[in-house]
C-alpha atoms as a PDB file:
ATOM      1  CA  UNK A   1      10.519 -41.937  43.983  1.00  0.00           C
ATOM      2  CA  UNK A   2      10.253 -45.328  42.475  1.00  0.00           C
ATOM      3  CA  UNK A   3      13.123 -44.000  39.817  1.00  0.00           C
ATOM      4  CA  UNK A   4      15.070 -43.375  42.232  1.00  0.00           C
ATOM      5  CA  UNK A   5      14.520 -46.577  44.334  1.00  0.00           C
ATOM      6  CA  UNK A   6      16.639 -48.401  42.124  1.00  0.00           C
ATOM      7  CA  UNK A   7      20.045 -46.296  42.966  1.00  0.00           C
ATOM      8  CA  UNK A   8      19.715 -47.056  46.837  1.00  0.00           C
ATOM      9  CA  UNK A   9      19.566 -43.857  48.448  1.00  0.00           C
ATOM     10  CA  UNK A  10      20.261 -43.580  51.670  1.00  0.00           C
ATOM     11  CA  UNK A  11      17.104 -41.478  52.749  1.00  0.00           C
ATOM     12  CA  UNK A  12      14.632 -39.861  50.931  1.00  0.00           C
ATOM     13  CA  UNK A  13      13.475 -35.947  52.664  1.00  0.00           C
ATOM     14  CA  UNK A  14      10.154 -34.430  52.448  1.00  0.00           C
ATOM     15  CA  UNK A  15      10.000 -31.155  53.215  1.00  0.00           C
ATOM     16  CA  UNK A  16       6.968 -28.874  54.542  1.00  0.00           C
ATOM     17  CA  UNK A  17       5.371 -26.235  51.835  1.00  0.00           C
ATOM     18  CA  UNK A  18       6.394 -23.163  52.394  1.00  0.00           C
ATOM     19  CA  UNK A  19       5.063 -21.294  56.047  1.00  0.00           C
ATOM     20  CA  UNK A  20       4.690 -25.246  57.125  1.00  0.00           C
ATOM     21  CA  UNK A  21       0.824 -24.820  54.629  1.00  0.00           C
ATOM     22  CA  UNK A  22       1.707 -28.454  54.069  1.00  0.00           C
ATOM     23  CA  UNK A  23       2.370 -29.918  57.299  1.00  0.00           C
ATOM     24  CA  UNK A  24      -0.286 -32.372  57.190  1.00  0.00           C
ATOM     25  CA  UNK A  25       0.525 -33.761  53.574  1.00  0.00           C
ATOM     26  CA  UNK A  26       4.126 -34.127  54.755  1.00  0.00           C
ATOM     27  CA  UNK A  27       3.040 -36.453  57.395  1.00  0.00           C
ATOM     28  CA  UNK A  28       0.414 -38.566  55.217  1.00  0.00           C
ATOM     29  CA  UNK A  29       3.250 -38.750  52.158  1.00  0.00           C
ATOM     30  CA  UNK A  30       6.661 -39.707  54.910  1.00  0.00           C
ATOM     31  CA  UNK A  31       3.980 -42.252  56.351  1.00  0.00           C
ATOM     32  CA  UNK A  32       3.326 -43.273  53.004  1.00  0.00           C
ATOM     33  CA  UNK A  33       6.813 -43.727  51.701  1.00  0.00           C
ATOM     34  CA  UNK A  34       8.018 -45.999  54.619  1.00  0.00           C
ATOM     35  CA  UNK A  35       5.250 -48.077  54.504  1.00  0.00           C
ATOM     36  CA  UNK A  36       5.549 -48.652  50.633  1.00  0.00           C
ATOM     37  CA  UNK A  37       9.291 -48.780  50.332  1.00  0.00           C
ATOM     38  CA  UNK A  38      12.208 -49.876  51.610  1.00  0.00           C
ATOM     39  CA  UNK A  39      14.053 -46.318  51.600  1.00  0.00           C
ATOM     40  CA  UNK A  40      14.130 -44.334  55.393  1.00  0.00           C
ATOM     41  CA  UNK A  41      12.536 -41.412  55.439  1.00  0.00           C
ATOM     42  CA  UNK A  42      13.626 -38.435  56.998  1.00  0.00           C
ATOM     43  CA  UNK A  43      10.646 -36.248  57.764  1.00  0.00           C
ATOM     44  CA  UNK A  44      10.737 -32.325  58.373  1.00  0.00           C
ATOM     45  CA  UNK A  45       9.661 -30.746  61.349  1.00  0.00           C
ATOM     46  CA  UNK A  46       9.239 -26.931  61.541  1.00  0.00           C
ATOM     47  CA  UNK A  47       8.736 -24.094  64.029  1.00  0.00           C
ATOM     48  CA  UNK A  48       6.192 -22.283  62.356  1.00  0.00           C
ATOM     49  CA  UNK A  49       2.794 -21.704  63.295  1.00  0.00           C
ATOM     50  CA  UNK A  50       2.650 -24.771  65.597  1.00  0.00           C
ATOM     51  CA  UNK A  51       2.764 -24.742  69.587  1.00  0.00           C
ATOM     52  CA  UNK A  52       4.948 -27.223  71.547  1.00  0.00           C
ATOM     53  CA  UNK A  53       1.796 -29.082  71.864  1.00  0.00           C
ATOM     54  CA  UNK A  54       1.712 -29.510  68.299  1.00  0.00           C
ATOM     55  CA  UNK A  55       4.827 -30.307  67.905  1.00  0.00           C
ATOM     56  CA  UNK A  56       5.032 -33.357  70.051  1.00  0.00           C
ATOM     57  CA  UNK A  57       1.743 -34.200  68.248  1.00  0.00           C
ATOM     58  CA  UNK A  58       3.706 -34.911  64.717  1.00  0.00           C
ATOM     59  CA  UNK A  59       6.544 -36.537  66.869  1.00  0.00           C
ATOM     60  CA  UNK A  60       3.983 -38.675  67.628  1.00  0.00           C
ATOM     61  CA  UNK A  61       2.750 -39.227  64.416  1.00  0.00           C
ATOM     62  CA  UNK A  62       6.334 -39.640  62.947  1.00  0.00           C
ATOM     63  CA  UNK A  63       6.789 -42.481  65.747  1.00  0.00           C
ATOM     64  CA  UNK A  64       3.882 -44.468  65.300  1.00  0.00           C
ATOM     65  CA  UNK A  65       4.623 -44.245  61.383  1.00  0.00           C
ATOM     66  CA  UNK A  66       8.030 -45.992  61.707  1.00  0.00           C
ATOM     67  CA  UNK A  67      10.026 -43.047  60.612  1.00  0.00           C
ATOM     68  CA  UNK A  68      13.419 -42.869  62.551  1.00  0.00           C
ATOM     69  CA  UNK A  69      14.807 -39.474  61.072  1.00  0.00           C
ATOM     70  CA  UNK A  70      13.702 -35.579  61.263  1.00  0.00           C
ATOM     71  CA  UNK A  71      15.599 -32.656  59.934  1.00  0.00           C
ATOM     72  CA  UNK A  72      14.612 -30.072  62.766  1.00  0.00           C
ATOM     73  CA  UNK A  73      14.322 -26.339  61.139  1.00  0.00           C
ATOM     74  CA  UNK A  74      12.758 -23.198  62.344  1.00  0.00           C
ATOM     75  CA  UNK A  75      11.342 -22.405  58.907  1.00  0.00           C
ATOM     76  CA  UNK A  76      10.522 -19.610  56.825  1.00  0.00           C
ATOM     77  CA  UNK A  77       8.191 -17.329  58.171  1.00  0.00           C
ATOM     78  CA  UNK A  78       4.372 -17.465  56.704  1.00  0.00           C
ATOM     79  CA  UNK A  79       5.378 -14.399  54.505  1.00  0.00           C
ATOM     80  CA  UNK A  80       8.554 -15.950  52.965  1.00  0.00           C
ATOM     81  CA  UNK A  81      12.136 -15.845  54.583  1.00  0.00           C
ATOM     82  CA  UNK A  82      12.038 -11.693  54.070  1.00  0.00           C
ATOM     83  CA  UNK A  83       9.739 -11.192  56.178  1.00  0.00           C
ATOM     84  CA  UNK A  84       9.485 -10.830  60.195  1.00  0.00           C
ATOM     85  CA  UNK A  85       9.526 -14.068  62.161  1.00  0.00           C
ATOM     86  CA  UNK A  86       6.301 -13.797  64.613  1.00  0.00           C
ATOM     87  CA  UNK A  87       6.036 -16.117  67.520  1.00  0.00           C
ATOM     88  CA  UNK A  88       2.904 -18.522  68.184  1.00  0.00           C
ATOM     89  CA  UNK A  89       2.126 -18.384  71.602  1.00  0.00           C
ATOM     90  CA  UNK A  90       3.187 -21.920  73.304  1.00  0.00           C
ATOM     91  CA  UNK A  91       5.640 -22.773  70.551  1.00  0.00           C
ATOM     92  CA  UNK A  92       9.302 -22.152  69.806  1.00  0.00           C
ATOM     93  CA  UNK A  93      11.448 -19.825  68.183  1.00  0.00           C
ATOM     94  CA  UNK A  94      14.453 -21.287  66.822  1.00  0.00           C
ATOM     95  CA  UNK A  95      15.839 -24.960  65.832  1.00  0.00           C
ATOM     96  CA  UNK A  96      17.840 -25.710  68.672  1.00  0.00           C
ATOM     97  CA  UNK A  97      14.511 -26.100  70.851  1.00  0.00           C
ATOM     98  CA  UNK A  98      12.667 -28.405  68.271  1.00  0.00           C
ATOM     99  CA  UNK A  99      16.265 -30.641  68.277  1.00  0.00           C
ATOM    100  CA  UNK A 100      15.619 -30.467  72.108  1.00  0.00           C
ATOM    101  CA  UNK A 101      12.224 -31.589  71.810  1.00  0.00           C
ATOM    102  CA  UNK A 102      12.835 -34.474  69.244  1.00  0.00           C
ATOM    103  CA  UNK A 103      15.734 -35.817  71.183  1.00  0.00           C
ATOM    104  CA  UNK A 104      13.393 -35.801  74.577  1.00  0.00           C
ATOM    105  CA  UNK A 105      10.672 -37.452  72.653  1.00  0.00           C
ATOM    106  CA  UNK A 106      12.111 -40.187  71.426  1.00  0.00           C
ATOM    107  CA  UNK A 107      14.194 -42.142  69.584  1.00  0.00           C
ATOM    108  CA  UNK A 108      14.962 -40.020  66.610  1.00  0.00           C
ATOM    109  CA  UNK A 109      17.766 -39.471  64.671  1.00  0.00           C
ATOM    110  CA  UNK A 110      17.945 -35.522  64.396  1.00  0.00           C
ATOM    111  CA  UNK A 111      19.034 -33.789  61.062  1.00  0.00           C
ATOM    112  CA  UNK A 112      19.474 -30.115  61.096  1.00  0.00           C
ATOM    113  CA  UNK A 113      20.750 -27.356  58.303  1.00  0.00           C
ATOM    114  CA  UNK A 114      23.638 -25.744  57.383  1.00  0.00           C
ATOM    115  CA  UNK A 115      24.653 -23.128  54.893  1.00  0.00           C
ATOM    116  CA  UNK A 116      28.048 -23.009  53.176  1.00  0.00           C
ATOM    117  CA  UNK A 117      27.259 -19.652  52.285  1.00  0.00           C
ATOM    118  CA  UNK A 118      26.187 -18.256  55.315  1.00  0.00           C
ATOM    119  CA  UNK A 119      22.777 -18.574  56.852  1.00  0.00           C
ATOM    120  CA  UNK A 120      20.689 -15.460  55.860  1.00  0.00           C
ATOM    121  CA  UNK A 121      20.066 -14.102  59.229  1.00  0.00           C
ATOM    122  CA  UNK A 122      23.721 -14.198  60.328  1.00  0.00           C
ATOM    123  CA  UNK A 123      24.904 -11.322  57.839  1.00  0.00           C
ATOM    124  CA  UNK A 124      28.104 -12.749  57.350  1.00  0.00           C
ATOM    125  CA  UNK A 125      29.248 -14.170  59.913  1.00  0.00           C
ATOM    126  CA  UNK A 126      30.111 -17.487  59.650  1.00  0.00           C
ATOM    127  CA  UNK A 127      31.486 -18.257  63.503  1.00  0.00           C
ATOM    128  CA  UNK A 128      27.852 -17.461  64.785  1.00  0.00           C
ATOM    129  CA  UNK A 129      26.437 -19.811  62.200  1.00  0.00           C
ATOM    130  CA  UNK A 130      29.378 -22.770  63.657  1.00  0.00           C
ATOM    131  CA  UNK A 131      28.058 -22.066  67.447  1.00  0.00           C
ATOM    132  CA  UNK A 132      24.795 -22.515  66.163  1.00  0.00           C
ATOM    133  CA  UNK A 133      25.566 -26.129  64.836  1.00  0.00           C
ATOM    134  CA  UNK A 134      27.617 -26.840  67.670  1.00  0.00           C
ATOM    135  CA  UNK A 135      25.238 -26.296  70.052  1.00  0.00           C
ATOM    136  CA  UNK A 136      22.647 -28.188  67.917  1.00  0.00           C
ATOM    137  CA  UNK A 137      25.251 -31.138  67.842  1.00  0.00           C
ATOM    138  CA  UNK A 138      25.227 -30.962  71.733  1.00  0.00           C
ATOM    139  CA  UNK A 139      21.422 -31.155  72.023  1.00  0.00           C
ATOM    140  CA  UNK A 140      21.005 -34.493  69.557  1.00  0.00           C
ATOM    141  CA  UNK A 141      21.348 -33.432  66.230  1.00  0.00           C
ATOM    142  CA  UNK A 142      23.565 -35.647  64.374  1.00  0.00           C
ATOM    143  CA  UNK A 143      24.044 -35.131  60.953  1.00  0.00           C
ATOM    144  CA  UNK A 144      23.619 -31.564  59.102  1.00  0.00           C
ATOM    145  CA  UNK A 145      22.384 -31.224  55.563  1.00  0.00           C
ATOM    146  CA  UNK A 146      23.336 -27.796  53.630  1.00  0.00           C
ATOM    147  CA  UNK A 147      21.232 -25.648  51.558  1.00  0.00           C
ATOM    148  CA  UNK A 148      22.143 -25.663  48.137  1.00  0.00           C
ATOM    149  CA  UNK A 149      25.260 -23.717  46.813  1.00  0.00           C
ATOM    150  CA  UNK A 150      27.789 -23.616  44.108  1.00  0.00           C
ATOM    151  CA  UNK A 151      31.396 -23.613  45.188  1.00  0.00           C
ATOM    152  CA  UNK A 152      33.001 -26.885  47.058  1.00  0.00           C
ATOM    153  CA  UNK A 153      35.331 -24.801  48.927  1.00  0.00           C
ATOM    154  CA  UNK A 154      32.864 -23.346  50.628  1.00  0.00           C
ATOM    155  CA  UNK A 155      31.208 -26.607  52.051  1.00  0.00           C
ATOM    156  CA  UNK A 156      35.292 -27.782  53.054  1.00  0.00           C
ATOM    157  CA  UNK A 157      35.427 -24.738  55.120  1.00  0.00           C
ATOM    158  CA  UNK A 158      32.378 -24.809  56.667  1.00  0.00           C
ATOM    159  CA  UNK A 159      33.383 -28.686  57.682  1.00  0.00           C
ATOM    160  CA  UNK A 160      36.868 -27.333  58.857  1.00  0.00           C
ATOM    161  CA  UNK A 161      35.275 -24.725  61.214  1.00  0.00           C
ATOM    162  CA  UNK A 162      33.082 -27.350  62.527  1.00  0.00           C
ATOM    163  CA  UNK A 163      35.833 -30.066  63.246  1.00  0.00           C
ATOM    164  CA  UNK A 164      38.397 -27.409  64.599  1.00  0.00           C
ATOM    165  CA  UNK A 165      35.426 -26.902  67.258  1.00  0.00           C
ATOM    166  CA  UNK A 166      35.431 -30.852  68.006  1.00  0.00           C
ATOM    167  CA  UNK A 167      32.719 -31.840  66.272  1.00  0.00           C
ATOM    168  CA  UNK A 168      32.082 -34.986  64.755  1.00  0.00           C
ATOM    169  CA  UNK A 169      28.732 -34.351  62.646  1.00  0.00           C
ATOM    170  CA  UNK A 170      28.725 -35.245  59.592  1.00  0.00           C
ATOM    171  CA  UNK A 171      28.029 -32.164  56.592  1.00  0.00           C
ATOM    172  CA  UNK A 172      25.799 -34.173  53.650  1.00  0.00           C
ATOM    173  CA  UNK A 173      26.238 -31.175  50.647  1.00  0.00           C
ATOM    174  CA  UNK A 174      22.536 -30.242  49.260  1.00  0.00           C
ATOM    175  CA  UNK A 175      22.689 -30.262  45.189  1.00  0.00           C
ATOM    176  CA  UNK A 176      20.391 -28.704  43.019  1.00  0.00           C
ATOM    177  CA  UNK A 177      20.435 -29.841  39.661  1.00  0.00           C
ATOM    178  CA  UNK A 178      19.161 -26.960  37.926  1.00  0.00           C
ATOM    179  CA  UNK A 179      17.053 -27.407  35.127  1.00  0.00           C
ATOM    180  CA  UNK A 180      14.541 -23.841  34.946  1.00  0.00           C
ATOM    181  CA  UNK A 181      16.347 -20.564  35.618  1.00  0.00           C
ATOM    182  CA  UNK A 182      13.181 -19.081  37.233  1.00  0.00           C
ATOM    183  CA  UNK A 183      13.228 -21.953  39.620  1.00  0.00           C
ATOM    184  CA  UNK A 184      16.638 -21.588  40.296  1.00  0.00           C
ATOM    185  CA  UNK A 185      16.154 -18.055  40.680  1.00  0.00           C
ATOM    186  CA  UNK A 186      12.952 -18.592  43.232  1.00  0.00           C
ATOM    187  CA  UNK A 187      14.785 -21.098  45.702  1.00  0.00           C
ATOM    188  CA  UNK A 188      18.071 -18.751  45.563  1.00  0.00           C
ATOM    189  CA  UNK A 189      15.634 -16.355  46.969  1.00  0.00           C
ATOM    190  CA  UNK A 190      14.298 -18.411  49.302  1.00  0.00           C
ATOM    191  CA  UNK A 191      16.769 -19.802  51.162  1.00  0.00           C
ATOM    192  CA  UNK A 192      19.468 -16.563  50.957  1.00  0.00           C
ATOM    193  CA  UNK A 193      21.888 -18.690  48.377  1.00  0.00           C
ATOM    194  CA  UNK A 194      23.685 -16.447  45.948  1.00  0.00           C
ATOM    195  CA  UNK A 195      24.048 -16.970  42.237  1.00  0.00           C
ATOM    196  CA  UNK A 196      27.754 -16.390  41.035  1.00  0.00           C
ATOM    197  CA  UNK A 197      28.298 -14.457  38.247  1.00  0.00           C
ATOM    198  CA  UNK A 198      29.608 -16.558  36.058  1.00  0.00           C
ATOM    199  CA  UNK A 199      26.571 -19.028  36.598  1.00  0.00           C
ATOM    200  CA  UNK A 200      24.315 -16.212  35.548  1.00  0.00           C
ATOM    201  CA  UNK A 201      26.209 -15.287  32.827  1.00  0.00           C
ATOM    202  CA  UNK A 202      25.755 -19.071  31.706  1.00  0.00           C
ATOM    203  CA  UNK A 203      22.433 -18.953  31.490  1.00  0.00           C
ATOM    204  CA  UNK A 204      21.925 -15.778  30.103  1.00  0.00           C
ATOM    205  CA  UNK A 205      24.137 -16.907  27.454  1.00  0.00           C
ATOM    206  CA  UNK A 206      21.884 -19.862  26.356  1.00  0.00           C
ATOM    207  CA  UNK A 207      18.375 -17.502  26.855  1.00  0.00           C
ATOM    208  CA  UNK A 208      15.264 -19.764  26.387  1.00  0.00           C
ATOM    209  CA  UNK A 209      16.433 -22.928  24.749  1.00  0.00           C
ATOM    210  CA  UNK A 210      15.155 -24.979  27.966  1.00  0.00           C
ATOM    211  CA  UNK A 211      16.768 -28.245  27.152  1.00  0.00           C
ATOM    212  CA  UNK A 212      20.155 -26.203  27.040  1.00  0.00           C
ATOM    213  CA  UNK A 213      19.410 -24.831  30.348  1.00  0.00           C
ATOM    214  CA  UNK A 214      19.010 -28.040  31.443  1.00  0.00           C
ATOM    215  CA  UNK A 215      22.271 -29.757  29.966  1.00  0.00           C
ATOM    216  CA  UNK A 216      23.989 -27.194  31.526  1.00  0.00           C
ATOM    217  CA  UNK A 217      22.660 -27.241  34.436  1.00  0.00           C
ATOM    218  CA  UNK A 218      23.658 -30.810  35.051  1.00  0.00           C
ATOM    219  CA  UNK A 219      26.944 -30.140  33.431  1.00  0.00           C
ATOM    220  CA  UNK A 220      27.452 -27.233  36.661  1.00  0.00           C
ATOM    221  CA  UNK A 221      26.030 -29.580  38.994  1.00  0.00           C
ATOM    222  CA  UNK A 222      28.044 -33.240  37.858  1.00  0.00           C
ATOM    223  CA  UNK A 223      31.298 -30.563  38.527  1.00  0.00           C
ATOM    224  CA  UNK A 224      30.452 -29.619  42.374  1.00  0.00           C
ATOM    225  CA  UNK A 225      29.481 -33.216  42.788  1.00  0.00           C
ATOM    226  CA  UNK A 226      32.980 -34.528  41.592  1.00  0.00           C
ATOM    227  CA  UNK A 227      34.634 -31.503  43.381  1.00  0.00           C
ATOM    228  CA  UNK A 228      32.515 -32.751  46.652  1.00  0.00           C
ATOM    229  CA  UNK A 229      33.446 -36.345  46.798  1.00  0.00           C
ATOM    230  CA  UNK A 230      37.022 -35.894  46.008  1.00  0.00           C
ATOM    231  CA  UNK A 231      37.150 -33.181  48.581  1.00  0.00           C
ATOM    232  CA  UNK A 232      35.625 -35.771  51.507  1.00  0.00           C
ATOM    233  CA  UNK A 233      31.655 -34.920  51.506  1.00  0.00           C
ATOM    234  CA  UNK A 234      30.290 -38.320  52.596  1.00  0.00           C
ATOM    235  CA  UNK A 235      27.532 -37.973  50.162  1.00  0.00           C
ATOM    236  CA  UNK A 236      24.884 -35.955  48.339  1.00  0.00           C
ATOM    237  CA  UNK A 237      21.660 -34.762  49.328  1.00  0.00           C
ATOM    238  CA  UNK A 238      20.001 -34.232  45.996  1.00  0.00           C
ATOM    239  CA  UNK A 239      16.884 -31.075  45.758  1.00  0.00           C
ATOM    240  CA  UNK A 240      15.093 -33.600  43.418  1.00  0.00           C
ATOM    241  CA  UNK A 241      12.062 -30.956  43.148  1.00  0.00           C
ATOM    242  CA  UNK A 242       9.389 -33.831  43.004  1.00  0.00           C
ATOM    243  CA  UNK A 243      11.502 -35.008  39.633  1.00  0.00           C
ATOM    244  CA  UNK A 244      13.948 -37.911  39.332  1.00  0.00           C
ATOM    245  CA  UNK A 245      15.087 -37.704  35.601  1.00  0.00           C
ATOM    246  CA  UNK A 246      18.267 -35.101  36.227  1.00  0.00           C
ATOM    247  CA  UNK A 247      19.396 -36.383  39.801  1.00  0.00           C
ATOM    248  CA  UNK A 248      19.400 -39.951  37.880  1.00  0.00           C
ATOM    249  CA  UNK A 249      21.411 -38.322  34.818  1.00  0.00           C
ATOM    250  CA  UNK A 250      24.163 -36.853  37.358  1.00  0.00           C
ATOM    251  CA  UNK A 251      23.979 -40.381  39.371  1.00  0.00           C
ATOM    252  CA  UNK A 252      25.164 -41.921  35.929  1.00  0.00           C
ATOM    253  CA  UNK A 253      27.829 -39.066  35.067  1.00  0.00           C
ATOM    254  CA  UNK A 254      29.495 -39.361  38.463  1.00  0.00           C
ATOM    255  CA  UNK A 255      30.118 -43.558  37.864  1.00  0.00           C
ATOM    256  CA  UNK A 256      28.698 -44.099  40.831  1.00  0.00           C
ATOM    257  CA  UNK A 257      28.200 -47.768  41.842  1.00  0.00           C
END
C-alpha cells in the first residue's frame, strides 16, 4: 500500500474473503487505511450471510470511520460462486437492495460491478446484465468497476450498451496483472471470466519458468491497459492481490504521469 502511495491512486478497494469469512478484517484494515493515509478507501459490502440489521451495522461502521465509498455486491455464495445462493432470513438477495440501503443510509458514494464478459448468472445475455446496472444507476450507484477480463472491445461495448440506455456511470476496467497461472486460473474460476486461447497457449508455452510467467503476464496486461485508455476507459482498477511490485511495473510501462 505504501508502494503504491507514491503513484496517487485514486482509491484503494478492499474486498471481503471469500463467503464475506472476512468481513470483520475488512472493516478494521478500510478503517485502518484512511486513518493512516491520505488515499480514499472504497470499502466492500456484501449480501452474504448478514441480515439488513447487519448490514446497516457496517454502514455504520464505514461512517464513523470516515470512509465515503462502498462497492455494493451480492457476493459469492459460502460454497464458492458454483454453488446455490441461500437466503439469510432478514437480509437481502441481490445488489440492487444493498445500493438501496447504502444510498438511504447515508452519504456514500456507491460502487457496484460489472462484467465485460458477461456476469455468470446471466448465461449470455448481456441486455439483462445492462438493466441490471441501469437500475443500480437509478438507485445511487455511481460508478461501476468490472471484473477482470482480457479483450478491450469487450469493456467498449459493454460502455456503449450502457450509454445507448442514457446512462452516465462511469465503467473503471478491473486489470489483473498476472503473475502465477494457478492464481490466474483460481480467480477465472471464481468470478466466471474466461481464459482465451491464445492466453493459455502463452503460458503453456513458457511451463514453469515463474519469472517468465510473470514478464508475460505484464507484457498481456501493459497491452489491454494501452488498448483501454486509448479506447476512453477513465482509468484502471488494478487486482493488486495484496502485492504492489507488478501493478507499479505496468504504472511505469504505460508513461503514466
Amino acid at each position: 500500500m505504501e508502494s503504491l502511495e507514491s503513484l496517487s491512486p485514486t482509491f484503494i478497494s478492499v474486498t471481503y474473503g471469500a463467503g464475506g469469512s472476512t468481513r470483520e478484517r475488512t472493516i478494521r484494515i478500510t478503517s485502518e487505511i484512511t486513518k493512516r493515509t491520505h488515499i480514499p478507501t472504497v470499502a466492500h459490502l456484501t449480501c452474504v450471510g448478514s441480515t439488513e440489521v447487519e448490514l446497516k451495522e457496517v454502514l455504520g461502521h464505514y461512517r464513523r470511520a470516515g470512509i465515503k465509498s462502498i462497492m455494493a455486491l451480492r457476493g459469492d455464495p459460502t460454497g464458492g460462486p458454483g454453488a446455490s445462493w441461500i437466503s439469510t432470513p432478514g437480509g437481502f438477495d441481490h445488489a440492487d437492495q444493498l445500493v438501496q440501503l447504502a444510498a438511504e443510509s447515508g452519504d456514500f458514494t456507491i460502487g457496484v460491478a460489472a462484467f465485460p464478459d458477461g456476469h455468470p448468472a446471466s448465461a449470455g445475455n448481456m441486455d439483462q446484465d445492462i438493466d441490471v446496472l441501469i437500475r443500480k444507476e437509478s438507485l445511487g450507484a455511481s460508478f461501476a468497476t468490472t471484473q477482470f477480463f482480457f479483450d478491450a472491445s469487450k469493456w467498449s461495448a459493454l460502455v456503449e450498451k450502457l450509454s445507448a440506455r442514457g446512462s452516465s456511470m462511469p465503467v473503471i476496467p478491473g486489470i489483473l496483472p498476472i503473475t502465477n497461472v494457478k492464481q490466474l486460473e483460481r480467480m477465472a474460476e471464481l468470478g466466471g471470466t474466461p481464459i482465451p486461447q491464445e492466453v493459455r497457449e502463452s503460458f503453456a508455452k513458457i511451463g514453469a519458468d515463474s519469472d517468465a510467467v510473470r514478464a508475460r503476464g505484464i507484457e498481456i496486461a501493459t497491452e489491454l491497459c494501452r488498448d483501454l485508455l486509448e479506447a476512453g476507459a477513465p482509468g484502471l482498477h488494478f487486482y493488486t492481490m495484496n502485492t504492489s511490485t507488478a501493478t507499479r511495473e505496468i504504472y511505469t510501462n504505460l508513461g503514466i504521469s
